[in-house]
Protein backbone atom coordinates (compact mmCIF):
# COMPACT_ATOMS: atom_id res chain seq x y z
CA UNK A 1 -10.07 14.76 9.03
CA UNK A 2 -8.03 16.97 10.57
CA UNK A 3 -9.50 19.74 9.31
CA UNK A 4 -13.00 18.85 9.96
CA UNK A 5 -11.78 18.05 13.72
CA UNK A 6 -10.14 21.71 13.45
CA UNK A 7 -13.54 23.55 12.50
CA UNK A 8 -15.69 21.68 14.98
CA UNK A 9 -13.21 23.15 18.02
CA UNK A 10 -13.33 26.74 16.21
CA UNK A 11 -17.09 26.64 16.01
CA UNK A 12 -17.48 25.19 19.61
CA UNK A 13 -14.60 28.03 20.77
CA UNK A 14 -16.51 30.43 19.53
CA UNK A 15 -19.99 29.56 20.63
CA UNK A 16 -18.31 29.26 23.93
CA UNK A 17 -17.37 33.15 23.80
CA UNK A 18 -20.79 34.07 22.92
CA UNK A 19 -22.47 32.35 26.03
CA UNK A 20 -19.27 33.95 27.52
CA UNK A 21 -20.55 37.10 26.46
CA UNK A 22 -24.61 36.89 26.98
CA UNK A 23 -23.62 36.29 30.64
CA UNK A 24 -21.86 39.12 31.26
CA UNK A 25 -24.32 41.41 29.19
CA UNK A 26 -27.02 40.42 31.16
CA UNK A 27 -30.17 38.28 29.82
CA UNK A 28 -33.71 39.62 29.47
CA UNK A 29 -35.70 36.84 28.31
CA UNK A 30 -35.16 33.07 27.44
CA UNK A 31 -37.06 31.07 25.29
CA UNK A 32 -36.72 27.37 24.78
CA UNK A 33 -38.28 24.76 22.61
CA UNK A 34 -39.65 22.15 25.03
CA UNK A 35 -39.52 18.31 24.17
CA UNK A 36 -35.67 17.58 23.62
CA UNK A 37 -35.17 20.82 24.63
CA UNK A 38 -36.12 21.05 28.12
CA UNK A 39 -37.99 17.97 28.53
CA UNK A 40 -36.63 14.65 28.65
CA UNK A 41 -39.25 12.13 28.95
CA UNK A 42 -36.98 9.11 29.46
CA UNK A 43 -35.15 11.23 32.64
CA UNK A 44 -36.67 12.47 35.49
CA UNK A 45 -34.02 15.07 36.19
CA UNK A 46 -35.51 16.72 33.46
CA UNK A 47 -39.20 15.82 33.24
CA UNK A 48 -41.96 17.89 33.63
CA UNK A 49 -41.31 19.21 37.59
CA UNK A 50 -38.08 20.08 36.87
CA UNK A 51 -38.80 22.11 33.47
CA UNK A 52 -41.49 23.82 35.46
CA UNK A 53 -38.86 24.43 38.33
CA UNK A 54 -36.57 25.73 36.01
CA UNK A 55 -38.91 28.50 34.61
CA UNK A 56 -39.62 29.37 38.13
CA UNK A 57 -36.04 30.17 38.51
CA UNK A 58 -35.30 32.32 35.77
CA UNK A 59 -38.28 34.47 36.95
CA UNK A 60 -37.30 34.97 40.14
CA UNK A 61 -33.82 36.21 38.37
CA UNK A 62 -35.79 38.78 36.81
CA UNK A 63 -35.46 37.21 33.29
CA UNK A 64 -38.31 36.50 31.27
CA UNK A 65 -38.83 32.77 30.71
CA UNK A 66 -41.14 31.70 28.01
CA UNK A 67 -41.88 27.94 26.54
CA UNK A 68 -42.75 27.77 22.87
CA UNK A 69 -43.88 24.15 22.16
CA UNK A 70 -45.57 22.18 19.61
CA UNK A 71 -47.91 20.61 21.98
CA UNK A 72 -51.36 21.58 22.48
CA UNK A 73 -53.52 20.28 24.97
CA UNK A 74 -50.89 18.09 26.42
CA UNK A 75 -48.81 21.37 27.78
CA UNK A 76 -52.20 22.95 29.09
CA UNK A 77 -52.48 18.79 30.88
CA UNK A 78 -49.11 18.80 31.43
CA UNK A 79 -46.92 21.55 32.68
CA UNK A 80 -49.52 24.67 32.79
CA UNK A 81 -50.95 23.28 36.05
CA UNK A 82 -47.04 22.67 37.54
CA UNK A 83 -46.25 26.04 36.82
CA UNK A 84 -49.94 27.59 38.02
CA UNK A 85 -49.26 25.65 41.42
CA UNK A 86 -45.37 27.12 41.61
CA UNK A 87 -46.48 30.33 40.41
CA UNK A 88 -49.28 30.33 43.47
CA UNK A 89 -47.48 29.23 46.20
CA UNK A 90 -44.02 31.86 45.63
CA UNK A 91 -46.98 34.49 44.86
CA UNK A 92 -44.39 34.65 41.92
CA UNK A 93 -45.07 37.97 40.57
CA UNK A 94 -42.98 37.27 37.18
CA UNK A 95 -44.37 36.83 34.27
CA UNK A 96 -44.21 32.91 33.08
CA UNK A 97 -45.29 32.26 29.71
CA UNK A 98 -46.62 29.12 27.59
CA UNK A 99 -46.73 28.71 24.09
CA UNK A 100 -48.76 26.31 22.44
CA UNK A 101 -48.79 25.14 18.70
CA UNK A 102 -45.62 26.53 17.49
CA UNK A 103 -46.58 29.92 18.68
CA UNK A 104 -50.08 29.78 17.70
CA UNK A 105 -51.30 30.33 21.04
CA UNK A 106 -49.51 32.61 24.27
CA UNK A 107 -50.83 32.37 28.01
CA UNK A 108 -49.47 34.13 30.31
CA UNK A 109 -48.81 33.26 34.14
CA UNK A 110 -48.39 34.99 37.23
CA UNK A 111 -49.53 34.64 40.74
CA UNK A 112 -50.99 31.22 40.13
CA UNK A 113 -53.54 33.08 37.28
CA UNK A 114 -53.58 32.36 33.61
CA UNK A 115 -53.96 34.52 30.99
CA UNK A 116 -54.72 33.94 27.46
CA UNK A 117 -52.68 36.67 25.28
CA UNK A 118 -53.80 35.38 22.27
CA UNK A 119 -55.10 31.94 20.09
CA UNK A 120 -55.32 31.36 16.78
CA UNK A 121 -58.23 28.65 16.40
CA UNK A 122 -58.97 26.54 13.77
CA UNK A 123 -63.04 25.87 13.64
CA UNK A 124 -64.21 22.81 12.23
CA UNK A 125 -64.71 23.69 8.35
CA UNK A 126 -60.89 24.40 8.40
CA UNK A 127 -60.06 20.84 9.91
CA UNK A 128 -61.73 19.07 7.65
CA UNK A 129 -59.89 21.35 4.64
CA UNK A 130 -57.07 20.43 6.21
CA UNK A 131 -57.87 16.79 5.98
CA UNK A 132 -58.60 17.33 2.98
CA UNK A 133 -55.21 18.45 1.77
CA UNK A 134 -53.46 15.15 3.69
CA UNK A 135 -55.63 13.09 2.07
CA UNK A 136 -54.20 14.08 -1.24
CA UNK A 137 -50.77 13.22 0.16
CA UNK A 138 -52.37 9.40 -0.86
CA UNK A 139 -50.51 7.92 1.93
CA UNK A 140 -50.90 4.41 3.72
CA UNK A 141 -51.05 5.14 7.51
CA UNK A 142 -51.91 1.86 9.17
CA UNK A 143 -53.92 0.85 11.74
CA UNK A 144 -50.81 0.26 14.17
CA UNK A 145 -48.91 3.44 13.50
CA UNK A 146 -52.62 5.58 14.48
CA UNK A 147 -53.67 3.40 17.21
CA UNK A 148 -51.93 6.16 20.29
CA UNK A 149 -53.96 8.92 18.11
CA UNK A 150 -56.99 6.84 18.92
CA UNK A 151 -56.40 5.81 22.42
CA UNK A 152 -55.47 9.48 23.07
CA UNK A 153 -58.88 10.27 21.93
CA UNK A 154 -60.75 8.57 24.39
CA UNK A 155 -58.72 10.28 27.22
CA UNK A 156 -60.53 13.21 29.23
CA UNK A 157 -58.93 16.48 28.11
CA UNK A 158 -60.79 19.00 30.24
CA UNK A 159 -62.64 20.35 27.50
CA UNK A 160 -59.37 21.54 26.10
CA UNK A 161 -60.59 19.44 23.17
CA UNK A 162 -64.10 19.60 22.33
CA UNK A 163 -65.38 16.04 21.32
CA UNK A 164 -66.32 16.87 17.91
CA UNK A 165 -62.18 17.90 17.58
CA UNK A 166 -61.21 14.31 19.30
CA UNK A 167 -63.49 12.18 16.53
CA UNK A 168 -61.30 12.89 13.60
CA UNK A 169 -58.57 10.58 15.39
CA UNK A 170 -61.38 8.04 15.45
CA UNK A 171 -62.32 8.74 12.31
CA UNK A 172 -59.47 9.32 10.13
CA UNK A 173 -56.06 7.29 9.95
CA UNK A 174 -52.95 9.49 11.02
CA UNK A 175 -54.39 12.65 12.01
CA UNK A 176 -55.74 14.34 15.45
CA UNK A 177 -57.00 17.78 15.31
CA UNK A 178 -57.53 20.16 17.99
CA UNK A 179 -58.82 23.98 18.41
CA UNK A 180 -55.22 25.57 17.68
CA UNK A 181 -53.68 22.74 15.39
CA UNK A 182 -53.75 19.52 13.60
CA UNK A 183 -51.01 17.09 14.08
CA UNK A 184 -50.73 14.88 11.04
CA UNK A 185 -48.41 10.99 11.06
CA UNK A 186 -45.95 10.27 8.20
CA UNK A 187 -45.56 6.28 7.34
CA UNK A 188 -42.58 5.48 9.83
CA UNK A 189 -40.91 2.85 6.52
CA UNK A 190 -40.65 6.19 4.49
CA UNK A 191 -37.80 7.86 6.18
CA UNK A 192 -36.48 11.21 6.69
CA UNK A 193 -36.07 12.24 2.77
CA UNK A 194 -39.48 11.03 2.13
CA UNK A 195 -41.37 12.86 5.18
CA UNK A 196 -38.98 15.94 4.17
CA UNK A 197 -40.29 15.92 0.57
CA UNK A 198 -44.02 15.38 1.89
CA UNK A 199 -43.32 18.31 4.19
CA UNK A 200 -43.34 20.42 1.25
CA UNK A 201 -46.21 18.96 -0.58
CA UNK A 202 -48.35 19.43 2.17
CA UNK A 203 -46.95 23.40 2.37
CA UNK A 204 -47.73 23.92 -1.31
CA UNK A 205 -50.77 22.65 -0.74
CA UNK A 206 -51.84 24.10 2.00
CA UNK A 207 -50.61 27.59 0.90
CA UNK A 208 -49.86 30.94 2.76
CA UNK A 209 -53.02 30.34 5.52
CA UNK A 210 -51.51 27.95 7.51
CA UNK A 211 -48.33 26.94 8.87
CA UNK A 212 -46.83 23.20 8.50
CA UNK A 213 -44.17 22.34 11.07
CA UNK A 214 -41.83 19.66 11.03
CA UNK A 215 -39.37 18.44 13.83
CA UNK A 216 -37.40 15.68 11.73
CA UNK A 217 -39.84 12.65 12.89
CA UNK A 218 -42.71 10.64 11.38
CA UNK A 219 -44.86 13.68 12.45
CA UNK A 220 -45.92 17.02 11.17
CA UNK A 221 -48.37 20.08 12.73
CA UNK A 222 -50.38 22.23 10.58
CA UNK A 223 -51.56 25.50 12.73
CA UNK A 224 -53.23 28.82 11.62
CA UNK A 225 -50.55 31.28 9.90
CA UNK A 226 -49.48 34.54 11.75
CA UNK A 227 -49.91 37.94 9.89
CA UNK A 228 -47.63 38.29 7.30
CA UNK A 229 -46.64 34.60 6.96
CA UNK A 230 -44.36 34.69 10.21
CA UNK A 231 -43.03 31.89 12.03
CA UNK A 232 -44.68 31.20 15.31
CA UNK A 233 -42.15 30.85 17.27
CA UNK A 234 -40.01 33.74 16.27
CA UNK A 235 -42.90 36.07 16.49
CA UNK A 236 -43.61 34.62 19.98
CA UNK A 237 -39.76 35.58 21.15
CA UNK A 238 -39.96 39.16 18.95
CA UNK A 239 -43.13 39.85 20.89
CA UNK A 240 -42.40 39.36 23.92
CA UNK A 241 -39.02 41.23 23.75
CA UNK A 242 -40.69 44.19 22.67
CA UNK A 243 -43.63 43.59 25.21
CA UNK A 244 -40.82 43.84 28.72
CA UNK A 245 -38.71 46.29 26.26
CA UNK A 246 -35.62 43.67 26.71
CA UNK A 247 -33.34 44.52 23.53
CA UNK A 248 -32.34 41.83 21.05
CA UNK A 249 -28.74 41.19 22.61
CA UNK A 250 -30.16 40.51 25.95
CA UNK A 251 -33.11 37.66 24.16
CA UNK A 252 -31.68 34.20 24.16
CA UNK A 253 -33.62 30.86 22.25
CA UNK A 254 -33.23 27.56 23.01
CA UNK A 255 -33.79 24.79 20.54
CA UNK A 256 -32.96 21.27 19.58
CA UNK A 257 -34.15 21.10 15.47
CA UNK A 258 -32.47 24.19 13.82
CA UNK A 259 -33.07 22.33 10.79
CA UNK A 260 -36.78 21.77 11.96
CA UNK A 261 -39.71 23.63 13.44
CA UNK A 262 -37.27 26.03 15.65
CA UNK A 263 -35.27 27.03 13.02
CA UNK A 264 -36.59 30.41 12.23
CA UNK A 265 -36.42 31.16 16.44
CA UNK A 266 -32.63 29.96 16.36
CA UNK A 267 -31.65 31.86 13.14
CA UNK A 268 -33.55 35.20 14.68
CA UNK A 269 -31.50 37.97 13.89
CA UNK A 270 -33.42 39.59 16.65
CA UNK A 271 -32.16 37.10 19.22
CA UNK A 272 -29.34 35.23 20.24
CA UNK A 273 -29.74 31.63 19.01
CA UNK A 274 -28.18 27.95 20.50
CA UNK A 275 -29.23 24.70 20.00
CA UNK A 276 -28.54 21.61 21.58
CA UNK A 277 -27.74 19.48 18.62
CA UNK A 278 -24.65 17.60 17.56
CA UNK A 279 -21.79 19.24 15.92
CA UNK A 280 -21.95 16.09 13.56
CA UNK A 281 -25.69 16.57 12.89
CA UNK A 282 -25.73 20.03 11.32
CA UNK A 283 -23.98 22.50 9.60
CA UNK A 284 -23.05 24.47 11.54
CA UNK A 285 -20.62 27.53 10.68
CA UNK A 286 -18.19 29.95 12.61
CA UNK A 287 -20.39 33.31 13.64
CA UNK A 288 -23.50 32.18 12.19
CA UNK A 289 -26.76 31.46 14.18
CA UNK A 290 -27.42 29.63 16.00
CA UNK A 291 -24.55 28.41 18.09
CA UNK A 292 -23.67 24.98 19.57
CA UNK A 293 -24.17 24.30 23.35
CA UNK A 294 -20.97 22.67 24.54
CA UNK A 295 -21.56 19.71 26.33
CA UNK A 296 -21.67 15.48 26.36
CA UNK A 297 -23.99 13.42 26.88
CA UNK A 298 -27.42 13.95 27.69
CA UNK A 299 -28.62 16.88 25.41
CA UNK A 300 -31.17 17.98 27.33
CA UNK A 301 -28.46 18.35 30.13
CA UNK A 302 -26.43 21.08 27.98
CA UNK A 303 -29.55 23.28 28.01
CA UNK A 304 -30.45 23.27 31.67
CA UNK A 305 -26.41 23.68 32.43
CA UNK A 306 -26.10 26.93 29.98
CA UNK A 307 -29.08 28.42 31.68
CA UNK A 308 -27.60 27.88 35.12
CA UNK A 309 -24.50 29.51 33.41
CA UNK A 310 -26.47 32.42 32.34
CA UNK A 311 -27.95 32.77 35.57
CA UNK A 312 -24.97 33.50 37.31
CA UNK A 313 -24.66 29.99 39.30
């Protein structure tokens, strides 16, 4: 025990040093994960106005500030009009970014204007091959477990999703498809090893076209693969370093499933990784990405304090 408790305060001691150290080099550009990252649904202090005021607040620092999310049309519902209102009234000049689907997707914001970068669509004939390759999973998805998929599809989405997108909810047990990804339930009885081990089917199945994401929960995305076989996420954080010429040392990532969809953004070699996870949840090791956020309490809380810390305040 005492040796456990021993490497917990050296691996804490030194991801101290290296927040230590990003703050006095100087930060370019942070990128964060959103829900359990940024966003806490369940406190207001860090709900959607407050993310948004966040960004806002790293711009006007000069630093880059760039959301890389899962989420689909609920970001371009949710917090892409919060920060297009922010952005318009401070005639904020700094570049905000958004993006959607694991990376799939980049918009760009700036005096109350958005800009779509780039989006990776998936037309119909590749939803329904991707149903395709869930229904061979053979799983039982019941009626309860899809019924917020359903009432989600009746919702107005702006034409964000086209209808034809929002009937595959109605139509098909445990999966909702939209133009830049396909979010896919697990059974919630199998558990963690199970949805891990499905996670992999699905990948296998899917092959070197697509991209399946998993964030540890009954709950999987499937999106349209980068060049190359990339990770969304990390290519969103290498391209936009290289896009405002801010060197790795001075790129810092946010995210709160290392061992998830954000892993390959926290383990960046090319960036300077920390996570908001328990020391007791991972294993983590002494110098090796991504680093611990010190901090009790409300996780969420640890990120928006570090960035304050990086910011100088």
């Amino acid at each position: 025990m005492s040796e456990l408790l021993t490497h917990e305060a050296a691996v804490l001691d030194f991801s101290t040093k290296k927040l230590v150290e990003a703050r006095a080099r100087g930060v370019g550009l942070m990128a964060f994960d959103y829900d359990g990252t940024l966003h806490d649904s369940k406190d207001e202090n860090y709900g959607t106005e407050a993310v948004a005021q966040l960004m806002l607040d790293i711009a006007r620092r000069g630093v880059i500030p760039a959301i890389i999310t899962a989420r689909g049309a609920t970001a371009l519902t949710g917090i892409l009009p919060i920060l297009l209102e922010l952005s318009a009234a401070e005639q904020q000049s700094s570049s905000l970014y958004l993006a959607t689907a694991n990376g799939g997707a980049l918009r760009r914001i700036a005096y109350g204007q958005v800009n779509t970068l780039y989006e990776r669509r998936l037309p119909m004939s590749e939803i329904r091959l991707l149903l395709s390759h869930y229904s061979k999973l053979g799983l039982q998805i019941t009626a309860d477990e899809a019924q917020r998929m359903r009432s989600d599809a009746q919702k107005d989405w702006q034409d964000h999703i086209p209808p034809e997108y929002l009937q595959v909810a109605l139509e098909h047990n445990g999966a909702w498809a939209e133009p830049t990804k396909m979010t896919f339930l697990f059974p919630r009885s199998a558990g963690p090893e199970s949805w891990a081990s499905l996670v992999l089917k699905m990948r296998e199945s899917v092959g070197p076209d697509y991209m399946v994401a998993w964030g540890g929960q009954a709950v999987f995305d499937v999106t349209k693969a980068l060049p190359g076989g990339i990770d969304g996420k990390k290519y969103t954080v290498d391209n936009l370093g290289i896009m405002h010429s801010v060197s790795p040392d001075r790129r810092v990532t946010f995210g709160d499933t290392p061992d998830g969809n954000d892993s390959a953004m926290l383990k960046n070699p090319l960036s300077i990784g920390f996570t908001n996870k328990d020391i007791n949840q991972y294993p983590f090791e002494i110098g090796v990405l991504p680093y611990i956020l010190p901090g009790t309490g409300n996780k969420v809380a640890r990120v928006h304090d570090a960035v304050r810390n990086l910011l100088g305040e």
